[in-house]
N, C-alpha and C. Protein backbone atom coordinates (compact mmCIF):
# COMPACT_ATOMS: atom_id res chain seq x y z
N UNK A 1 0.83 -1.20 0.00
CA UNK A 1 0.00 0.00 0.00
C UNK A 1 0.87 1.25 0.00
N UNK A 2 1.84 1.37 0.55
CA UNK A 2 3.12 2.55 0.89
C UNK A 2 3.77 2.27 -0.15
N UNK A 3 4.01 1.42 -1.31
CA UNK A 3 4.71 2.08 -2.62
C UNK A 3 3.42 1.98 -3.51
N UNK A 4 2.38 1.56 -3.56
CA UNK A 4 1.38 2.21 -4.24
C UNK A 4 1.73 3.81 -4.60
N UNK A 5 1.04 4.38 -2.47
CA UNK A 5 0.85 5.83 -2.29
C UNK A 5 2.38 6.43 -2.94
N UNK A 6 3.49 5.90 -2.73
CA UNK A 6 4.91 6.54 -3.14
C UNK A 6 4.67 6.72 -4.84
N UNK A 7 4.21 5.81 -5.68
CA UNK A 7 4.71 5.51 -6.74
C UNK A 7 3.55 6.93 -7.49
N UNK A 8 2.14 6.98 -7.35
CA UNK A 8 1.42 7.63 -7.48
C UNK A 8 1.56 8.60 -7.30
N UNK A 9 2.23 9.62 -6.21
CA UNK A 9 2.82 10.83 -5.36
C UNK A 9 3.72 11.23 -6.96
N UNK A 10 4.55 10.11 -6.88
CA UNK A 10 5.66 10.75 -7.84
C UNK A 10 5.22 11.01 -9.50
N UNK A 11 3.87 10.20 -9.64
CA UNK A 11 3.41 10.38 -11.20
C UNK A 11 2.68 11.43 -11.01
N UNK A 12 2.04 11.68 -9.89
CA UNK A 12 1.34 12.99 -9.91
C UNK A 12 2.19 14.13 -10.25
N UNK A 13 3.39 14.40 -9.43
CA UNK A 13 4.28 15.54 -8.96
C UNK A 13 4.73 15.32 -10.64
N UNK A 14 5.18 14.13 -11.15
CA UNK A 14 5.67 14.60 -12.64
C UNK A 14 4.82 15.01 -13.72
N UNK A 15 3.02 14.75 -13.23
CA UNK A 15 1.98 15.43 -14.10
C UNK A 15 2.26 16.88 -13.68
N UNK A 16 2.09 17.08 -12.48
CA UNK A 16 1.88 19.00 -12.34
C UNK A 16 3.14 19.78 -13.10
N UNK A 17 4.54 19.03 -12.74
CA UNK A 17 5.65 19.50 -13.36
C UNK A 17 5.15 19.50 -15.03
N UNK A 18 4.89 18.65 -15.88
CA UNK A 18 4.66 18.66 -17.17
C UNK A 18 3.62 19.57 -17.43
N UNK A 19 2.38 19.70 -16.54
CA UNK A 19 1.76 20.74 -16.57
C UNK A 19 2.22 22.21 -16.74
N UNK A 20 2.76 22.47 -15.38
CA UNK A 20 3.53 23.72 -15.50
C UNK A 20 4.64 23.80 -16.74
N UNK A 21 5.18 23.03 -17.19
CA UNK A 21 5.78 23.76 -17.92
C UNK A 21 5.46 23.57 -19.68
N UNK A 22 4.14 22.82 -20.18
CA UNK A 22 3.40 23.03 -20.66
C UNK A 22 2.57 24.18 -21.00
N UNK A 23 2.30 25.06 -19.64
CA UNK A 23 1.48 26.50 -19.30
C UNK A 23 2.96 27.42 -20.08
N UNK A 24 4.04 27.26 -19.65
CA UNK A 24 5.08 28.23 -19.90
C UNK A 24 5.22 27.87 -21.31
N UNK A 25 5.18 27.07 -21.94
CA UNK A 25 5.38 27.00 -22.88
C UNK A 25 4.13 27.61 -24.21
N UNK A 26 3.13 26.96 -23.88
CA UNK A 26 1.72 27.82 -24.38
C UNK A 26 1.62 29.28 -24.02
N UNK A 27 2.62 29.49 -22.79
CA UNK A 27 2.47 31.32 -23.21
C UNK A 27 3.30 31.91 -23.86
N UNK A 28 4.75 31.20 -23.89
CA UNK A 28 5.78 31.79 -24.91
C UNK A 28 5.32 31.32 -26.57
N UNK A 29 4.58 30.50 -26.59
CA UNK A 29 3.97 30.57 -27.82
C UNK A 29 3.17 31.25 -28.07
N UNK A 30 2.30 31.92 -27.26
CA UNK A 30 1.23 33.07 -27.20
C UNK A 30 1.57 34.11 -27.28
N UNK A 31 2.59 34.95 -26.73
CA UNK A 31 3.44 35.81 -27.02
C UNK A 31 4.25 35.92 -28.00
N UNK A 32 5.14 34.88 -28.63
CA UNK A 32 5.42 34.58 -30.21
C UNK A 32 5.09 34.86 -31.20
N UNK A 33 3.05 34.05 -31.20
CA UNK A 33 2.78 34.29 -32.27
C UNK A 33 2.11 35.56 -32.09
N UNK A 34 1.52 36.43 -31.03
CA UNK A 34 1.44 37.59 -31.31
C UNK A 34 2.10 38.99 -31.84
N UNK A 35 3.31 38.37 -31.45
CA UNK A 35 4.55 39.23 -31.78
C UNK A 35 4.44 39.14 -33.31
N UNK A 36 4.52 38.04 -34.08
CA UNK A 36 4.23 37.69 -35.67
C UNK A 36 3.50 38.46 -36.03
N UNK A 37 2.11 38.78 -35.17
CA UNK A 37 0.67 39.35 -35.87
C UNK A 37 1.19 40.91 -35.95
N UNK A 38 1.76 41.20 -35.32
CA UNK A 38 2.15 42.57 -34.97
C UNK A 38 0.94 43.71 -34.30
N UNK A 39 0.22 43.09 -33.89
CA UNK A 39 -0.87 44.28 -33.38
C UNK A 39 -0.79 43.79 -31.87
N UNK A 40 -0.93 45.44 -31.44
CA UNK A 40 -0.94 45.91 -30.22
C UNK A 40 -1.48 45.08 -29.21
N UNK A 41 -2.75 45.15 -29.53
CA UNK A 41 -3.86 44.52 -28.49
C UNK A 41 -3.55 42.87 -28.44
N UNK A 42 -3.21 42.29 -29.41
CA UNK A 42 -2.82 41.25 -29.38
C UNK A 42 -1.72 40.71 -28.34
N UNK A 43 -0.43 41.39 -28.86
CA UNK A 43 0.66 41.62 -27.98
C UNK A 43 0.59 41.81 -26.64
N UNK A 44 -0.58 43.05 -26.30
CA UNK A 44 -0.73 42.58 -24.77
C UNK A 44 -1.53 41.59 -24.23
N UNK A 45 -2.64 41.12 -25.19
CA UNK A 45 -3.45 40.13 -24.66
C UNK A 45 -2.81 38.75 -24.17
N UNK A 46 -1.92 38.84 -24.92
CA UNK A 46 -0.76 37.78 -25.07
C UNK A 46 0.31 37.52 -23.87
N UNK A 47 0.35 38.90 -23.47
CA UNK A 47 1.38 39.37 -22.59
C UNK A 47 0.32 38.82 -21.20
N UNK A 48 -1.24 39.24 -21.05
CA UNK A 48 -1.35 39.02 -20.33
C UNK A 48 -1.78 37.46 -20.21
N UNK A 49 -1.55 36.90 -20.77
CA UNK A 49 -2.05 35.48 -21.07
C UNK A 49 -0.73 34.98 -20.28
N UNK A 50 0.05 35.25 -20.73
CA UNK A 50 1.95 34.57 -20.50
C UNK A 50 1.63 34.90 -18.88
N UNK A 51 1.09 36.23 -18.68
CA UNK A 51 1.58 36.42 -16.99
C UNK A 51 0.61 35.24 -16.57
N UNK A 52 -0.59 35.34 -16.88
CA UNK A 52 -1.41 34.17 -15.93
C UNK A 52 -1.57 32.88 -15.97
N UNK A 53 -0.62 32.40 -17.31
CA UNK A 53 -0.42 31.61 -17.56
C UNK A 53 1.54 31.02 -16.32
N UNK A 54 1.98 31.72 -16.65
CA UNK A 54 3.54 32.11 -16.12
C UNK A 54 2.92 31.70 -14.36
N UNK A 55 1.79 32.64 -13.79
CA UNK A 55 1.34 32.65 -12.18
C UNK A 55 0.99 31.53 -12.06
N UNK A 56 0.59 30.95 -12.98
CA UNK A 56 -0.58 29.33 -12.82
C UNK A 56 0.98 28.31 -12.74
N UNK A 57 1.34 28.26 -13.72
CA UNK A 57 3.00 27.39 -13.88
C UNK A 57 3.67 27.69 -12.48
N UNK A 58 3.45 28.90 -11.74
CA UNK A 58 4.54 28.80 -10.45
C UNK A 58 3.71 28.95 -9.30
N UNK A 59 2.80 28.59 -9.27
CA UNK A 59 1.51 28.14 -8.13
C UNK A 59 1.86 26.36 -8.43
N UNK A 60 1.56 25.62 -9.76
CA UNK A 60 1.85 24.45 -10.20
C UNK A 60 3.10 24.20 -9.23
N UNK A 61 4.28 24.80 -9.63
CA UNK A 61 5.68 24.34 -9.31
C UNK A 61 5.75 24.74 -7.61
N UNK A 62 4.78 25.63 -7.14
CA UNK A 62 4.98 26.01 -5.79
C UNK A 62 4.33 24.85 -4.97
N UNK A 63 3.16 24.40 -5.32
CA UNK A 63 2.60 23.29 -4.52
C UNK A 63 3.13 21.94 -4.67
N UNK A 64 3.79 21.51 -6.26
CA UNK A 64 4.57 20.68 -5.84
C UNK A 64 5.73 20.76 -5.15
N UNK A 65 6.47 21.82 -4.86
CA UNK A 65 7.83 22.26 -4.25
C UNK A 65 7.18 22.06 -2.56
N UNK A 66 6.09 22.59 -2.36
CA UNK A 66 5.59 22.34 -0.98
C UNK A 66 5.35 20.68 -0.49
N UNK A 67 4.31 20.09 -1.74
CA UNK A 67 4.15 18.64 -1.47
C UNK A 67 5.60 17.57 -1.25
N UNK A 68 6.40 18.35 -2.15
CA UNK A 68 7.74 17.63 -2.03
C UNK A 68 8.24 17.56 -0.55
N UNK A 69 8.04 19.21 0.06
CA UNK A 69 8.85 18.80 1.47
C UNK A 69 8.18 18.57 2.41
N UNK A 70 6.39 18.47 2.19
CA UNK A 70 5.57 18.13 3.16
C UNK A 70 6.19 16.53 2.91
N UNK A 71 6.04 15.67 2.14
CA UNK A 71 6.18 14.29 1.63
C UNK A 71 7.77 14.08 2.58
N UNK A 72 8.64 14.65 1.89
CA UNK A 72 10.11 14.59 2.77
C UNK A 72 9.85 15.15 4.33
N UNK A 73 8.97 16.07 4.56
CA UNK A 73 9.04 16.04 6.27
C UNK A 73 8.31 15.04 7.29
N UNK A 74 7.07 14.36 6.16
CA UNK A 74 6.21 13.46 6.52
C UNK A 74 7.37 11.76 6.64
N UNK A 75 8.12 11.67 5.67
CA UNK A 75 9.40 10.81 5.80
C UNK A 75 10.36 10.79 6.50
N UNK A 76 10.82 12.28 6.66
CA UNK A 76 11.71 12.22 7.62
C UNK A 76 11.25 11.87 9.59
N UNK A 77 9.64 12.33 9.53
CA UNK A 77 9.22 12.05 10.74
C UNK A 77 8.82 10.17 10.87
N UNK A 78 8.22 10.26 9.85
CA UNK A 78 7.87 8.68 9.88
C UNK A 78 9.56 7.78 10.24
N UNK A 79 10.89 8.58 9.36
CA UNK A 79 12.02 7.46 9.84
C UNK A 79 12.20 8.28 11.06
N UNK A 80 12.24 9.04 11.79
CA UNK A 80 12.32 9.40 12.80
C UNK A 80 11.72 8.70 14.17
N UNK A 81 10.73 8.54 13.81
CA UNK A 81 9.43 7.79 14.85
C UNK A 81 10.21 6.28 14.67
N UNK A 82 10.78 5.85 13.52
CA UNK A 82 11.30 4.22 13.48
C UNK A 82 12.64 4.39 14.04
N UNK A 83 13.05 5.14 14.32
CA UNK A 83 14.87 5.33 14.38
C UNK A 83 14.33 5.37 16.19
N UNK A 84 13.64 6.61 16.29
CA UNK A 84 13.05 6.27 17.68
C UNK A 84 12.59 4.99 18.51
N UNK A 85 11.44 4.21 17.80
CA UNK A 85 11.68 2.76 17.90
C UNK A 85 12.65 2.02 17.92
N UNK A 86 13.11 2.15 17.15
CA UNK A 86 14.74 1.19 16.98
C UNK A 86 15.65 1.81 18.28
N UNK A 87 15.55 2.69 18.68
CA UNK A 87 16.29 3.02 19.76
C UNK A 87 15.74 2.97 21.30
N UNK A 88 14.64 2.97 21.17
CA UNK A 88 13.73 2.02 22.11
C UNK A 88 14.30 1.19 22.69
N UNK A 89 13.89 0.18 21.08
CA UNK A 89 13.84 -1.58 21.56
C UNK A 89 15.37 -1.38 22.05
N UNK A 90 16.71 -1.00 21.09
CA UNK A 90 17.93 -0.86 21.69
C UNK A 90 18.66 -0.64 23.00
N UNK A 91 17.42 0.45 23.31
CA UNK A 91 17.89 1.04 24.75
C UNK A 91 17.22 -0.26 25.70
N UNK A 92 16.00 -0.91 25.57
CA UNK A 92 15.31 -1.96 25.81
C UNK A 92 16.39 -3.40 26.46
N UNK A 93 17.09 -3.48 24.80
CA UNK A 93 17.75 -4.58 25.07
C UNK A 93 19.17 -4.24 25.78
N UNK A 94 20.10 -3.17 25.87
CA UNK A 94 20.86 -2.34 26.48
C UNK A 94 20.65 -3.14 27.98
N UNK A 95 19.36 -2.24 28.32
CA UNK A 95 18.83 -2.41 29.73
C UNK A 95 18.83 -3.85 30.28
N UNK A 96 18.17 -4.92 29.25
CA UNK A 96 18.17 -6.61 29.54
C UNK A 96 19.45 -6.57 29.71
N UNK A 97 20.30 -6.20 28.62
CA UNK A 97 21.97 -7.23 28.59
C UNK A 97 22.75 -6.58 30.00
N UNK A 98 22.28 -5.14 30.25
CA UNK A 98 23.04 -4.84 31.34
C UNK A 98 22.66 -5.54 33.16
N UNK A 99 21.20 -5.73 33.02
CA UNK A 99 20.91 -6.24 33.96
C UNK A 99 21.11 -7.80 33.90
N UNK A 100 20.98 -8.76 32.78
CA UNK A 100 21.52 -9.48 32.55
C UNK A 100 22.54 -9.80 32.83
N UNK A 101 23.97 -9.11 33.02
CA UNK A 101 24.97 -9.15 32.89
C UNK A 101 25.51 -8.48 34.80
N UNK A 102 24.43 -7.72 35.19
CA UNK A 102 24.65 -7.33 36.44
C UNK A 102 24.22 -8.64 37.20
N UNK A 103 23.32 -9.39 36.50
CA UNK A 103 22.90 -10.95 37.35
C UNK A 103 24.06 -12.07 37.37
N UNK A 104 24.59 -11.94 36.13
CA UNK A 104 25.77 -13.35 35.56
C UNK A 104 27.15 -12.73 37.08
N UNK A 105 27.14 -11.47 37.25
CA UNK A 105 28.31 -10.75 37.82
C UNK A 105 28.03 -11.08 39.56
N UNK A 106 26.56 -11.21 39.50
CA UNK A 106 26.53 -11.14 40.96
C UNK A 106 26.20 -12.49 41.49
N UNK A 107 25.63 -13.32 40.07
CA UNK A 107 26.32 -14.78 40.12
C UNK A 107 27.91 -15.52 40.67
N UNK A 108 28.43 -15.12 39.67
CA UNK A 108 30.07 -15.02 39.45
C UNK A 108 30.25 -14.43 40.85
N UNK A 109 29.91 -13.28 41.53
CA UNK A 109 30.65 -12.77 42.97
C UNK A 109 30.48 -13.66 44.09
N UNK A 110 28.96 -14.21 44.30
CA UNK A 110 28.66 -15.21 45.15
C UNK A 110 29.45 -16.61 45.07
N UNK A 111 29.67 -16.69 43.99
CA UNK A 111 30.14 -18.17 43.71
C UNK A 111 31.73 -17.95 43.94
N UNK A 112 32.84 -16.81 44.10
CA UNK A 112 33.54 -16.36 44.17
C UNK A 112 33.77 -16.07 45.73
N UNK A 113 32.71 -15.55 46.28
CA UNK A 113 32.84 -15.45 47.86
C UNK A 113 32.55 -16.66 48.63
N UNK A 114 31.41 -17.86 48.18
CA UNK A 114 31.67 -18.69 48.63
C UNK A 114 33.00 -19.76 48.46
N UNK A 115 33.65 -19.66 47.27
CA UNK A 115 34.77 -20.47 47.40
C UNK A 115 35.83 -19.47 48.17
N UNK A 116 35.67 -18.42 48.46
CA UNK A 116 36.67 -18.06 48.95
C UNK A 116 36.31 -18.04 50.77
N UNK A 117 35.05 -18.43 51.32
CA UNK A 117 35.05 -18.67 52.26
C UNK A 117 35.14 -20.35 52.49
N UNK A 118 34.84 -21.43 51.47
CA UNK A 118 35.82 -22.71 51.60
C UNK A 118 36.89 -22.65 51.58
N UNK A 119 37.70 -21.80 50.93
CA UNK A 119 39.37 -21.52 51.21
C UNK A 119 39.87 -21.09 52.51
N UNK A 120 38.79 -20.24 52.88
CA UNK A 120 39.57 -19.71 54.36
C UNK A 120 39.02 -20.94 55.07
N UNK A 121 38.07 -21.93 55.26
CA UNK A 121 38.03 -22.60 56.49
C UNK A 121 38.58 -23.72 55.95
N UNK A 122 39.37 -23.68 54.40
CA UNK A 122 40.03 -25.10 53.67
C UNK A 122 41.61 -24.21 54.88
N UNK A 123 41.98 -22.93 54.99
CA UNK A 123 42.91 -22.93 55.28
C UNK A 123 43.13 -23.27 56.85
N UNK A 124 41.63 -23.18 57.70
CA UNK A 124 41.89 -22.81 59.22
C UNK A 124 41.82 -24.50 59.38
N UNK A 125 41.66 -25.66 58.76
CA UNK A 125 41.59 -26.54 58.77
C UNK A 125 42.79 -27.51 58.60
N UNK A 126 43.42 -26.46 57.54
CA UNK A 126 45.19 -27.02 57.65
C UNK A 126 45.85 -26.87 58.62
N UNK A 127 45.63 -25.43 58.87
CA UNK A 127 46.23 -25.05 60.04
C UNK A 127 46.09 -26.02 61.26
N UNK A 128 44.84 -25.94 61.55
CA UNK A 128 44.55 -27.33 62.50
C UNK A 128 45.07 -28.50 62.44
N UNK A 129 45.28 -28.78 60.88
CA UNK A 129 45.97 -30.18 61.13
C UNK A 129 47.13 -30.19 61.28
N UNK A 130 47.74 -28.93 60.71
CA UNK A 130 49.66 -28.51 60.60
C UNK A 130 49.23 -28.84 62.82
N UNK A 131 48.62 -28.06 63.40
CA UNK A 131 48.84 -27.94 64.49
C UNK A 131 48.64 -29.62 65.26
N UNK A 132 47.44 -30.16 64.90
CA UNK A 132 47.73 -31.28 65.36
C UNK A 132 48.97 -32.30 65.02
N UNK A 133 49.41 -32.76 63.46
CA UNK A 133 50.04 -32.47 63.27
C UNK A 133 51.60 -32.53 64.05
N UNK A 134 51.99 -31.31 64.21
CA UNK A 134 52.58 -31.13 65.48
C UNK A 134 52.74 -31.81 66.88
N UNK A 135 51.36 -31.31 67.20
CA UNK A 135 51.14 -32.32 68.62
C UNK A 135 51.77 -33.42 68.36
N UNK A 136 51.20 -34.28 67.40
CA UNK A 136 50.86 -35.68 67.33
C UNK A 136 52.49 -35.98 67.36
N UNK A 137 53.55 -35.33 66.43
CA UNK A 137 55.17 -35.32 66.42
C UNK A 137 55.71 -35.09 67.48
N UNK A 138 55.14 -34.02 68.08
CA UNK A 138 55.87 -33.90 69.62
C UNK A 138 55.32 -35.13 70.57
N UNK A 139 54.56 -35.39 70.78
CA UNK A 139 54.10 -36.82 71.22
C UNK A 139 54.82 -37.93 70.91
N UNK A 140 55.20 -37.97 69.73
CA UNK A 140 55.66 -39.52 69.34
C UNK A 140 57.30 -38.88 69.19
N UNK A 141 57.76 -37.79 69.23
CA UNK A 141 59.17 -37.30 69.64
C UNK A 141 58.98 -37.65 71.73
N UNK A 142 58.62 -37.37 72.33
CA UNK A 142 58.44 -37.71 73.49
C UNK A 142 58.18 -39.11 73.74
N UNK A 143 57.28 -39.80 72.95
CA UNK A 143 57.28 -40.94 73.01
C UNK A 143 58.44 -42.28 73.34
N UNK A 144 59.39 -41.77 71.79
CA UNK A 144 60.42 -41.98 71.31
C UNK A 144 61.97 -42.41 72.41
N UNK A 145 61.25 -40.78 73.14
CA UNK A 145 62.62 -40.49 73.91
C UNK A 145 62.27 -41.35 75.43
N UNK A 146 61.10 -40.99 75.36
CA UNK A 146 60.39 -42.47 76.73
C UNK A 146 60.78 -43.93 76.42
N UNK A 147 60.51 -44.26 75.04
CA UNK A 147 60.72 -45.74 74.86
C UNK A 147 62.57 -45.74 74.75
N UNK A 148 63.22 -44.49 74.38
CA UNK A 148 64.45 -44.74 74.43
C UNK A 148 64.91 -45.10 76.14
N UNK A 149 64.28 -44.29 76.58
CA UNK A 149 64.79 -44.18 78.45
C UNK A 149 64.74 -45.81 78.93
N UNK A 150 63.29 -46.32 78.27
CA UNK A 150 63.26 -47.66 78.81
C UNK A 150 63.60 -48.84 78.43
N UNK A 151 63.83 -48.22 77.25
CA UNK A 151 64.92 -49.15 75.93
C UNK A 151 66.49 -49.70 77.21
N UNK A 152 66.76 -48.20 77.23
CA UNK A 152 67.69 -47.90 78.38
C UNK A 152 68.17 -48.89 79.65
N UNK A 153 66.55 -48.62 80.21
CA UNK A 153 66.63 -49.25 81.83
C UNK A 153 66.22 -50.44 81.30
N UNK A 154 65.45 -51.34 80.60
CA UNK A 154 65.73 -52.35 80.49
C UNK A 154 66.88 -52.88 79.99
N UNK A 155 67.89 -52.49 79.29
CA UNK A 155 69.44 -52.73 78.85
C UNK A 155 69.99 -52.99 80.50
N UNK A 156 69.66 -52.10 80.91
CA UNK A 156 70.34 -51.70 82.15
C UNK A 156 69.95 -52.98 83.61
N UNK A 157 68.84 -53.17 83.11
CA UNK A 157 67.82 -54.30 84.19
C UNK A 157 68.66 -55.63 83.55
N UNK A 158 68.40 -55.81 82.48
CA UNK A 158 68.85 -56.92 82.06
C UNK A 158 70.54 -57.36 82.22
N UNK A 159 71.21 -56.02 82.06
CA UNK A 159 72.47 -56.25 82.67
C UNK A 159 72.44 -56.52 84.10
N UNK A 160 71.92 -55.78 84.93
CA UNK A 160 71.66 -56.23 86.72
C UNK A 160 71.75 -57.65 86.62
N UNK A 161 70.24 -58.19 86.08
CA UNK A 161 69.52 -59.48 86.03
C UNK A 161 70.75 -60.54 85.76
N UNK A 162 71.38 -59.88 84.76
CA UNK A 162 72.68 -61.12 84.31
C UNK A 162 73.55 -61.39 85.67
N UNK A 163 73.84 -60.14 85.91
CA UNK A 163 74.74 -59.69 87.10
C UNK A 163 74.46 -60.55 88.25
N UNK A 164 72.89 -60.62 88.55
CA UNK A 164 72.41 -60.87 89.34
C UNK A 164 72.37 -62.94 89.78
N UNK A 165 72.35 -62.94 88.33
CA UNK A 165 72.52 -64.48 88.02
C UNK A 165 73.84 -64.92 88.34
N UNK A 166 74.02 -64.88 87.99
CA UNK A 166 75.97 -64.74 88.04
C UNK A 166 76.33 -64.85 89.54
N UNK A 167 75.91 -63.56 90.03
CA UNK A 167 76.04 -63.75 91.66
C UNK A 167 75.52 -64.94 92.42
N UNK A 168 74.43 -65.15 91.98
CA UNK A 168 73.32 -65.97 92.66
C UNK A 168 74.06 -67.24 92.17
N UNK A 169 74.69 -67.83 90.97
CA UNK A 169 75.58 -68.52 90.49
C UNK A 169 76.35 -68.47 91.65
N UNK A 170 76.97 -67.92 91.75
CA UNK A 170 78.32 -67.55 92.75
C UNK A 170 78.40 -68.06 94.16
N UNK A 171 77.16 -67.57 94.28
CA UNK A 171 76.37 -67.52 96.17
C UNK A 171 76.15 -68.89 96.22
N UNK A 172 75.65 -69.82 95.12
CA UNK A 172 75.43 -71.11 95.20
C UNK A 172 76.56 -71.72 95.46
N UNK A 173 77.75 -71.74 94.19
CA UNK A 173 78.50 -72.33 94.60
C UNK A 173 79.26 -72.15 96.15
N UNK A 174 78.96 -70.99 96.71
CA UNK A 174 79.71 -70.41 97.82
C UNK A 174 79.24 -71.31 98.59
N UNK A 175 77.83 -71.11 98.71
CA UNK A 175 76.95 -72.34 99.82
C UNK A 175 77.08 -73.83 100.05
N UNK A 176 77.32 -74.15 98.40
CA UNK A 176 77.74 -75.70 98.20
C UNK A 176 79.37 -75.88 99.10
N UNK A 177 80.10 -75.05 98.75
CA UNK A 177 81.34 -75.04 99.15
C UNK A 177 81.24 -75.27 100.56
N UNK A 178 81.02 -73.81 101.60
CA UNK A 178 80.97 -73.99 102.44
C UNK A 178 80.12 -74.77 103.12
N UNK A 179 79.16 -75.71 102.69
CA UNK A 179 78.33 -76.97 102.72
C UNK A 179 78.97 -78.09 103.06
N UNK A 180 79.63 -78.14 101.46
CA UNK A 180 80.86 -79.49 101.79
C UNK A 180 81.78 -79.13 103.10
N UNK A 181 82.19 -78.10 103.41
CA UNK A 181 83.12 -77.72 104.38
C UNK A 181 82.54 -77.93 105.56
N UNK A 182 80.82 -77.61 105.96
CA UNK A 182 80.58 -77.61 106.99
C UNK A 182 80.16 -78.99 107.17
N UNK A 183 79.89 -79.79 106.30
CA UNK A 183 79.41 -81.03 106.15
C UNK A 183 80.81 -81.74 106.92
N UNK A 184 82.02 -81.02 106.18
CA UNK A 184 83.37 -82.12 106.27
C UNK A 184 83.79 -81.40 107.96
N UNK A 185 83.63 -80.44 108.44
CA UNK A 185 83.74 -79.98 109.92
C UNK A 185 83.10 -81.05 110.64
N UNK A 186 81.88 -81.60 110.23
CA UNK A 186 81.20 -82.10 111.42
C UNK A 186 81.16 -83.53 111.21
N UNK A 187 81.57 -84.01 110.22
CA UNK A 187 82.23 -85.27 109.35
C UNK A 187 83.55 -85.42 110.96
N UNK A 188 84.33 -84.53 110.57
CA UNK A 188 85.75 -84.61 111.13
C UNK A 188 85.08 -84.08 112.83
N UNK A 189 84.25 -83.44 113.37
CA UNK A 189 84.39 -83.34 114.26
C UNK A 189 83.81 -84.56 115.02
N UNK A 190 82.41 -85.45 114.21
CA UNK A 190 82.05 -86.60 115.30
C UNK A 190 83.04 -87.84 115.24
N UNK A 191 83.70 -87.87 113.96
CA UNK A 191 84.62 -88.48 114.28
C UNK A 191 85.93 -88.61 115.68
N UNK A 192 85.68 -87.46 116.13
CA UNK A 192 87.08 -86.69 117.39
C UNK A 192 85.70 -87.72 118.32
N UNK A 193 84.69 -87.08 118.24
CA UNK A 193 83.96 -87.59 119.11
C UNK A 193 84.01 -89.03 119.88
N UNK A 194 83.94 -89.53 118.50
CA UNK A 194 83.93 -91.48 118.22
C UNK A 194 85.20 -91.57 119.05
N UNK A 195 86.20 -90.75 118.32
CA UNK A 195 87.67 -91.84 119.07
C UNK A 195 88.26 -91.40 120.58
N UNK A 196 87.01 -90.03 121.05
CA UNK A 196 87.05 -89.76 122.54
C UNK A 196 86.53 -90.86 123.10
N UNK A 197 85.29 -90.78 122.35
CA UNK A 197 84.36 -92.04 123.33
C UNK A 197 85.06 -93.22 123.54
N UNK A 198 85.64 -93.64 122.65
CA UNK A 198 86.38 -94.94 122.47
C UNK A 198 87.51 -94.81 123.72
């Protein structure tokens, strides 16, 4: 329907143009051939023919010169009103992608603050274990030095114990000895006895 009205606009505007200068032309021929006839009255009738003919041709050329920029101001508002639209919807989608994009960000920050609060209790958790850890080394360094001490005193017990054997070895034979001895005293003394009695 809009290149219909366009296409029609423009055959019109090139009828009035052919018009008008059709009119200019029928008066310079009117004036021409009066000029030929050579009489007065003619000449001006002629003359005045050309002027109202000449006023009609630039009334013609004035309303199309007007329709032209009513048509171009009626266009320029119509792309105006679309450029406006178009900058609308633009500013429209502007607004989505920015809030859009203020959502993905405050996505991204949360997901950013929570791993960074698993990091800090991923770190207070090392720490804890660096510290236990610790403990647990100083413990089994103490441990160490306990089982060395008794590593120690049993070396030390067990040397006694040998010691102790040995003696007790010793003490035996001492007992046996002086056994046989006291055995052989009283051996030899009832004998004195026997050969008193006798």
């Amino acid at each position: 329907m809009t290149t219909t009205a366009g296409s029609s606009r423009r055959r019109q505007r090139s009828t009035r143009l052919v018009v008008a200068v059709l009119l200019l032309l029928a008066a310079g021929l009117a004036v021409a051939s009066s000029a030929v006839t050579g009489s007065w009255l003619a000449v001006t009738l002629a003359g005045a023919c050309a002027v109202v003919l000449g006023a009609a041709a630039t009334k013609i050329t004035h309303t199309e010169l007007m329709t032209v920029r009513v048509d171009g101001a009626r266009e320029r508002a119509a792309q105006a009103q679309a450029f406006r639209e178009l900058d609308g919807r633009r500013a429209a989608e502007g607004v989505e992608f920015a809030a859009d994009m203020q959502g993905r960000l405050a996505r991204r920050d949360a997901v950013v603050s929570r791993l960074e609060r698993r990091l800090g209790e991923a770190a207070q958790e090392l720490a804890e274990a660096r510290r236990s850890l610790s403990s647990v080394e100083e413990q089994l360094s103490t441990s160490e030095r306990e089982r060395a001490r008794v590593g120690e005193r049993l070396v030390d017990a067990e040397d006694r114990a040998t010691q102790a054997v040995v003696r007790v070895a010793e003490l035996e034979a001492e007992v046996d000895t002086l056994t046989a001895q006291w055995e052989a005293a009283e051996a030899a003394l009832a004998s004195r006895q026997v050969r008193k009695g006798a």
